[in-house]
Protein backbone atom coordinates (compact mmCIF):
# COMPACT_ATOMS: atom_id res chain seq x y z
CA UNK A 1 -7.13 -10.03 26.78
CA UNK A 2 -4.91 -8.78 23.61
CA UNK A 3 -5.76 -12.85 22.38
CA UNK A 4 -9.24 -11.43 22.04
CA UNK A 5 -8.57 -9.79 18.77
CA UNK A 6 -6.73 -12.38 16.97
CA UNK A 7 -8.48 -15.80 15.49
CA UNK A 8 -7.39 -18.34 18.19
CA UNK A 9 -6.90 -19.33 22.07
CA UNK A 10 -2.99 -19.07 21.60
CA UNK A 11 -2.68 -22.50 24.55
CA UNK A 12 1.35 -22.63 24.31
CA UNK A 13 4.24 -20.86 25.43
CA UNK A 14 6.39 -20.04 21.98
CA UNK A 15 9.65 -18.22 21.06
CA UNK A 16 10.47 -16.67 18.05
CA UNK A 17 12.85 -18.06 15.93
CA UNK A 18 15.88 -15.88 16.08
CA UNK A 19 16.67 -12.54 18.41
CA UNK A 20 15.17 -9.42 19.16
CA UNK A 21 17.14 -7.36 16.59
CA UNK A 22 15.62 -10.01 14.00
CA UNK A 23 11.76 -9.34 15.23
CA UNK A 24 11.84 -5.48 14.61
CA UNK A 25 13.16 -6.64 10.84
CA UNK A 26 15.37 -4.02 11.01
CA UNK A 27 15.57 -4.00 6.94
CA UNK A 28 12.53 -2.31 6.62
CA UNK A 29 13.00 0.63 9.12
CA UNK A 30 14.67 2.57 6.46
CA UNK A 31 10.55 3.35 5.96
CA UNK A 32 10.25 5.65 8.82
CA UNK A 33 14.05 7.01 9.05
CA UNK A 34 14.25 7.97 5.48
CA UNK A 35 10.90 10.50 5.05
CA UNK A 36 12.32 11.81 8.23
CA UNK A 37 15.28 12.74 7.34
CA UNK A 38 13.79 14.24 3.84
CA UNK A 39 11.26 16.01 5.96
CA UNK A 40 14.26 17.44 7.91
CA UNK A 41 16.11 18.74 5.18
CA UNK A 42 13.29 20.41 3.39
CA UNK A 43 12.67 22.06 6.66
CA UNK A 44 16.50 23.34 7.12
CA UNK A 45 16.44 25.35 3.48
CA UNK A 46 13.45 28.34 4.89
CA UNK A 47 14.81 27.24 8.79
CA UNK A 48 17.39 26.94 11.06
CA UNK A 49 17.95 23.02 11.55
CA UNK A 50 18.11 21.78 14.81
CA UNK A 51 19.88 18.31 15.24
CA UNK A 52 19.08 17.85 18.44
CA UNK A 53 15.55 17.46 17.86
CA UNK A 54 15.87 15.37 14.38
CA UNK A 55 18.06 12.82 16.47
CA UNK A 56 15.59 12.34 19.16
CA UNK A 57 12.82 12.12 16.31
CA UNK A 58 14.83 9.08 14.45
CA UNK A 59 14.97 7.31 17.50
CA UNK A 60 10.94 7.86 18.14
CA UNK A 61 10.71 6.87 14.56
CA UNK A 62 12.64 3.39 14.80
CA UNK A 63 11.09 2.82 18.20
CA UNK A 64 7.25 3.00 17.20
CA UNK A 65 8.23 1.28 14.00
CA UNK A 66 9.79 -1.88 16.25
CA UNK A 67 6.79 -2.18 18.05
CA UNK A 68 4.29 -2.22 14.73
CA UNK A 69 6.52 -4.79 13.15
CA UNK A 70 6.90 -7.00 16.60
CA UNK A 71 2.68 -7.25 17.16
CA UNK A 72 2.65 -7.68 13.07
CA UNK A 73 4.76 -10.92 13.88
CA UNK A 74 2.85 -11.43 17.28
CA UNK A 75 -0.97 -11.31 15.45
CA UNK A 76 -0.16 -12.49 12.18
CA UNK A 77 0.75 -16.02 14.17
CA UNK A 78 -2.28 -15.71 16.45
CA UNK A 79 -4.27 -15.99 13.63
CA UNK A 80 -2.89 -18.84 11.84
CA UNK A 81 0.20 -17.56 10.17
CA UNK A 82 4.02 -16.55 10.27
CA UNK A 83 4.19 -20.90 11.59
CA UNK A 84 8.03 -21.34 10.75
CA UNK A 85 9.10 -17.99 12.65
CA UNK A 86 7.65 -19.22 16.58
CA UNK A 87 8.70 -22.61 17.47
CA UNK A 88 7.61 -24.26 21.17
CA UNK A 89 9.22 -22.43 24.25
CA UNK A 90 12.84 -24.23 24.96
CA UNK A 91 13.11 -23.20 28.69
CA UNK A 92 17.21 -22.73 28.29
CA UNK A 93 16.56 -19.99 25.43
CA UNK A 94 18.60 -17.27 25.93
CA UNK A 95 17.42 -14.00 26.92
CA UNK A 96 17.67 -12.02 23.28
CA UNK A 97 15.03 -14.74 22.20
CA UNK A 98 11.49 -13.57 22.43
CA UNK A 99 8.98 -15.23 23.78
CA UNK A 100 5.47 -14.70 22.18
CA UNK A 101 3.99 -13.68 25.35
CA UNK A 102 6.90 -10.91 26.10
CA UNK A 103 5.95 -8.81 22.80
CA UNK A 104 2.88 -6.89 23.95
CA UNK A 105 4.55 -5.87 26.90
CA UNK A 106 8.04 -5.04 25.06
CA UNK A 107 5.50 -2.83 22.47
CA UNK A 108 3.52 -1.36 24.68
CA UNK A 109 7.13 -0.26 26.91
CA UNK A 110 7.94 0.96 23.70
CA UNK A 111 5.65 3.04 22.97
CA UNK A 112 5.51 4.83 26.27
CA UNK A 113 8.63 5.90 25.75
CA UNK A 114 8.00 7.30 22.18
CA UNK A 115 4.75 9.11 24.14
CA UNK A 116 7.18 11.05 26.23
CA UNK A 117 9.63 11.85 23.65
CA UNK A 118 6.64 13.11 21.37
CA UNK A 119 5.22 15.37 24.37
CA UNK A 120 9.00 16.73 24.77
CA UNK A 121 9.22 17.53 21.07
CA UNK A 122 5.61 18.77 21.08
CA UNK A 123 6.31 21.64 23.82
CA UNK A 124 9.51 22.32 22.48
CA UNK A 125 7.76 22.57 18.57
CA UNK A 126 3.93 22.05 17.08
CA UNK A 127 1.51 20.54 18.96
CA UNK A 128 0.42 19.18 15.47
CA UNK A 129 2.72 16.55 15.82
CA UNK A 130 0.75 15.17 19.13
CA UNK A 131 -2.25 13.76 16.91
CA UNK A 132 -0.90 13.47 13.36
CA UNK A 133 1.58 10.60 16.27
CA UNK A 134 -1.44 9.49 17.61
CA UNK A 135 -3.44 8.64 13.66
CA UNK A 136 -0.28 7.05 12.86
CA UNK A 137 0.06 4.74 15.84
CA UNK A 138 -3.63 3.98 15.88
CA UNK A 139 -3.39 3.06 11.86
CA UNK A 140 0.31 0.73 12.63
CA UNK A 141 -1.72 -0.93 15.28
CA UNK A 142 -5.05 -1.32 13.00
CA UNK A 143 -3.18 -2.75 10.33
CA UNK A 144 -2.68 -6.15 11.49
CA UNK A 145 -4.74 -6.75 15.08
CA UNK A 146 -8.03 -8.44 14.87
CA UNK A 147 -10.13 -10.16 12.77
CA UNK A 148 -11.16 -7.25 10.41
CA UNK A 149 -7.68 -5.73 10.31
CA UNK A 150 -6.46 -3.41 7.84
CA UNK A 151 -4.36 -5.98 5.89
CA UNK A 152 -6.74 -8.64 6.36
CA UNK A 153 -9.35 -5.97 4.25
CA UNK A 154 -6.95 -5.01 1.59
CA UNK A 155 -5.87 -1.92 3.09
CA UNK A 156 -2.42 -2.70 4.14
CA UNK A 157 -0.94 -0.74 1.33
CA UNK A 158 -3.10 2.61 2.18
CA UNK A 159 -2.28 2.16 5.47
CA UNK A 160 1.51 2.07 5.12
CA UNK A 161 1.71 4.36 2.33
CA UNK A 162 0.05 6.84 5.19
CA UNK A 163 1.91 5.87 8.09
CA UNK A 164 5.29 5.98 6.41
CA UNK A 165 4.85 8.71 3.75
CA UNK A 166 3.15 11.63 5.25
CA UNK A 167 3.11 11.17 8.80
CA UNK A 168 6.76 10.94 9.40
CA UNK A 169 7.85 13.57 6.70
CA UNK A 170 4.95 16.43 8.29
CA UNK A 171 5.78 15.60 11.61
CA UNK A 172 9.57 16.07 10.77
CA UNK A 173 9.36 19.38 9.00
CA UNK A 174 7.08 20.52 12.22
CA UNK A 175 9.61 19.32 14.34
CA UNK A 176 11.40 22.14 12.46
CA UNK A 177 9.32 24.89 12.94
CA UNK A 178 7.87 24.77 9.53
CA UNK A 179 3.71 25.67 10.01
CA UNK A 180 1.62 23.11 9.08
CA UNK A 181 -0.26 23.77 5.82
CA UNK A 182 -1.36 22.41 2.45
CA UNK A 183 1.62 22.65 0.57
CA UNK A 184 3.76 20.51 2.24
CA UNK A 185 1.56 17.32 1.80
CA UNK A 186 3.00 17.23 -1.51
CA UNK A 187 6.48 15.88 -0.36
CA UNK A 188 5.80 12.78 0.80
CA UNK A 189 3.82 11.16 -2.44
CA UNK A 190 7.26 10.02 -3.97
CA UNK A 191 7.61 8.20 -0.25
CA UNK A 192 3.97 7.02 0.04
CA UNK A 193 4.30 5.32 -3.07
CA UNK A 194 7.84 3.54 -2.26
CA UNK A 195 6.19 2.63 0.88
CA UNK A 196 2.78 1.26 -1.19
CA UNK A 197 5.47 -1.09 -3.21
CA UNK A 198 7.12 -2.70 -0.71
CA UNK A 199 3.51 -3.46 1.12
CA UNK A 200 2.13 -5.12 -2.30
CA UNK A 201 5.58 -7.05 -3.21
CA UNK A 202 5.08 -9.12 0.31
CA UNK A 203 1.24 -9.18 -0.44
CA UNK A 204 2.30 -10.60 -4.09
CA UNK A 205 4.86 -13.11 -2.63
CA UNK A 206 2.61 -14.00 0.56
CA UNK A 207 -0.29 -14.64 -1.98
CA UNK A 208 -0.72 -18.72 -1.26
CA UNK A 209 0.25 -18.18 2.87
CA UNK A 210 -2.28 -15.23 3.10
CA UNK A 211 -5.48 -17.20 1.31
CA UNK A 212 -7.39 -18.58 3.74
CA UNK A 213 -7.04 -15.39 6.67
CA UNK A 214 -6.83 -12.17 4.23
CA UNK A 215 -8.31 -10.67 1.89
CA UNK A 216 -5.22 -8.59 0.27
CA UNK A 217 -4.87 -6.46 -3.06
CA UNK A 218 -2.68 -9.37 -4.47
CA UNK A 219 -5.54 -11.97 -3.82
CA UNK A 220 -8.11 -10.08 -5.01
CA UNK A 221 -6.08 -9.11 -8.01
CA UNK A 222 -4.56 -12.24 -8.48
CA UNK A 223 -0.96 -12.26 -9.06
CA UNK A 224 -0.19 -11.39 -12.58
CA UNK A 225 -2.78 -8.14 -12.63
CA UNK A 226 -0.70 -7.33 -8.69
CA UNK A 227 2.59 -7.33 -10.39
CA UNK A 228 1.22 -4.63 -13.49
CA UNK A 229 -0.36 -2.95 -10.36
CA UNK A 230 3.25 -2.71 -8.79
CA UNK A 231 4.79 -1.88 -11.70
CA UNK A 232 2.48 1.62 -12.32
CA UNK A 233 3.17 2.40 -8.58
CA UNK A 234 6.80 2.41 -9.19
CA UNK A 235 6.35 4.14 -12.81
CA UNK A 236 3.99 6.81 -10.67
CA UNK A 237 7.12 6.55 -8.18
CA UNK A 238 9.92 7.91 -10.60
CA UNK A 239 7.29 10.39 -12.25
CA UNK A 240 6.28 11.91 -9.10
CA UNK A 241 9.64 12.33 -7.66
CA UNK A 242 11.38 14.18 -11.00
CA UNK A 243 8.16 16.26 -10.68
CA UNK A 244 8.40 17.43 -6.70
CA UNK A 245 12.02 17.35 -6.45
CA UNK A 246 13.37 18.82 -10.11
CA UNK A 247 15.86 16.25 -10.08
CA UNK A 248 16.55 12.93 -12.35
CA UNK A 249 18.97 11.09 -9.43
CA UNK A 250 16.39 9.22 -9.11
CA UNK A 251 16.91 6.99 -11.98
CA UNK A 252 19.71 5.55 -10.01
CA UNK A 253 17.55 3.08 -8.32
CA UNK A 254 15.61 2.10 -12.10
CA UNK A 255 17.98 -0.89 -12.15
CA UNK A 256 16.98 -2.29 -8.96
CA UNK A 257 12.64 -1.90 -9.64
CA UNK A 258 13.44 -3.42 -13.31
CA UNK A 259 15.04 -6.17 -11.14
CA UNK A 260 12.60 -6.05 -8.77
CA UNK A 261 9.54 -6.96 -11.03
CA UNK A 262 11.61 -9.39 -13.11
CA UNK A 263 12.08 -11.45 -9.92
CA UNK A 264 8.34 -12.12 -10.34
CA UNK A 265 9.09 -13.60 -13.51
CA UNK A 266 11.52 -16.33 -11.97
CA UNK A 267 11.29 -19.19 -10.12
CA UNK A 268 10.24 -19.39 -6.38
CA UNK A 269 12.90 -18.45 -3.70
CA UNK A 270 13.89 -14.93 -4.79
CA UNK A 271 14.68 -12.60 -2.00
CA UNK A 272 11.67 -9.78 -3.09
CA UNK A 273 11.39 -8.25 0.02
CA UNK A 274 14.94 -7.39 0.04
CA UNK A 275 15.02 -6.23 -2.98
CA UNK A 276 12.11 -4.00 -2.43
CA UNK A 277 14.04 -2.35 0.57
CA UNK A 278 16.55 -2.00 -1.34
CA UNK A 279 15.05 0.19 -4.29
CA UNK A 280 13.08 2.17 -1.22
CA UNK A 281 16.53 2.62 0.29
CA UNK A 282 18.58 3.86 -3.30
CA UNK A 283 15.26 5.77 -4.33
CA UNK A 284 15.08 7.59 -0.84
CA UNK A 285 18.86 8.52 -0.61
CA UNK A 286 18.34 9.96 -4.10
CA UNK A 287 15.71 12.32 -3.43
CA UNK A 288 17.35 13.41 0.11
CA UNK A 289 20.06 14.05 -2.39
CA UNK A 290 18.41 16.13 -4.99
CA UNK A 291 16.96 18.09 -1.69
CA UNK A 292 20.81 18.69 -0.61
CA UNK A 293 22.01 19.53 -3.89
């Protein structure tokens, strides 16, 4: 039934290329961990911080992240694409090797789990948290099944910078006790916008393998006007974070976005992606240090 929202009758049994820790792409789950841990910490200066509960929110973090990133993988290759990461089944595979047909089930164990956890943390904090979870499971899920997906549309970089910028820093400062209101959706731009980057530099590099099944930013930009586009969102990145967090330790990640774009400017094979984690890693661990000092 879950083939019914992809592009094609998926006839053979395949495996993914590597291991389960691989699938989850474990580079870019600094995305959820880092907002909520800045959430956290903007919540301990007018509260008292309870670790308990940001532990058990890191691990529902990583967990629903994991399963977005494992039916990313599962759909993307339903519908033509992600070829060189699923190979045919080899029936003496070992275990840690997914098999295609495994992920929905893995997800959707997943994400039970992450349902309980969120109805523990919701009786023991803000019900808030119960459907800001649900919008942001409903979005991670929208963003890459079926044929109109959110990606496929050119919303893949809304849809991130949503999921993994406000979402997970509100829900963390609720956690907390902080009340929801107005003024604290102005925390997580500086993240929405690292999180809008790192969307658009795989859209930019996936340009020629995302042609014929999506209709992304970078396509309908082309690539030079993308890369000016991802250069503004990082300019908007550093402005917006001096501005919310009084604090230039930001600029310790410049070096890595100058590098960053200028790997546009080079020959094919640079690692972008990487280095686009990278910068959302330095960039994050500055501003969860400006909130400390």
């Amino acid at each position: 039934m879950v083939q019914l929202l992809g592009y094609r009758n998926m006839t053979s049994e395949y495996q993914y290329y590597s291991n389960w820790f691989r699938i989850i792409r474990p580079v870019t789950l600094t995305a959820s961990v880092m907002p909520v841990t800045a959430g956290t910490l903007l919540a301990s200066q007018v509260m008292d911080f309870s670790l308990f509960r940001f532990g058990i929110l890191l691990v529902i973090s990583v967990l629903i992240q994991a399963a977005v990133n494992m039916l990313n993988d599962y759909f993307d290759f339903m519908k033509g694409q992600e070829e060189g990461k699923w190979q045919n089944r080899d029936p003496y595979a070992s275990f840690l090797t997914p098999q295609y047909k495994q992920v929905p089930y893995v997800s959707i164990s997943l994400v039970a789990v992450v349902s309980i956890l969120t109805l523990w943390l919701a009786s023991e904090s803000s019900f808030w948290i119960i459907p800001l979870g649900v919008a942001g499971l409903v979005l991670g899920y929208c963003y890459s099944a079926g044929k109109r997906s959110l990606s496929s549309l050119g919303l893949g970089e809304v849809a991130a910078a949503v999921c993994l910028g406000p979402l997970p820093l509100i829900i963390a400062m609720l956690v907390q006790g902080v009340s929801m209101s107005w003024a604290i959706l102005i925390f997580p731009i500086p993240f929405s916008l690292l999180m809008a980057t790192m969307v658009l530099t795989n859209n930019i590099r996936d340009i020629e393998k995302d042609n014929s099944t999506r209709r992304t930013v970078a396509i309908r930009l082309g690539r030079k006007k993308a890369v000016y586009l991802l250069t503004a969102i990082l300019a908007l990145t550093y402005i917006s974070s001096i501005l919310i967090f009084s604090s230039g330790w930001v600029i310790v990640s410049l070096p890595v976005a100058i590098e960053l774009i200028h790997r546009f400017y080079q020959p094919d094979g640079q690692n972008h992606m990487g280095m686009a984690a990278l910068h959302h890693l330095i960039h994050s661990l500055a501003i969860i240090s400006a909130i400390i000092l």
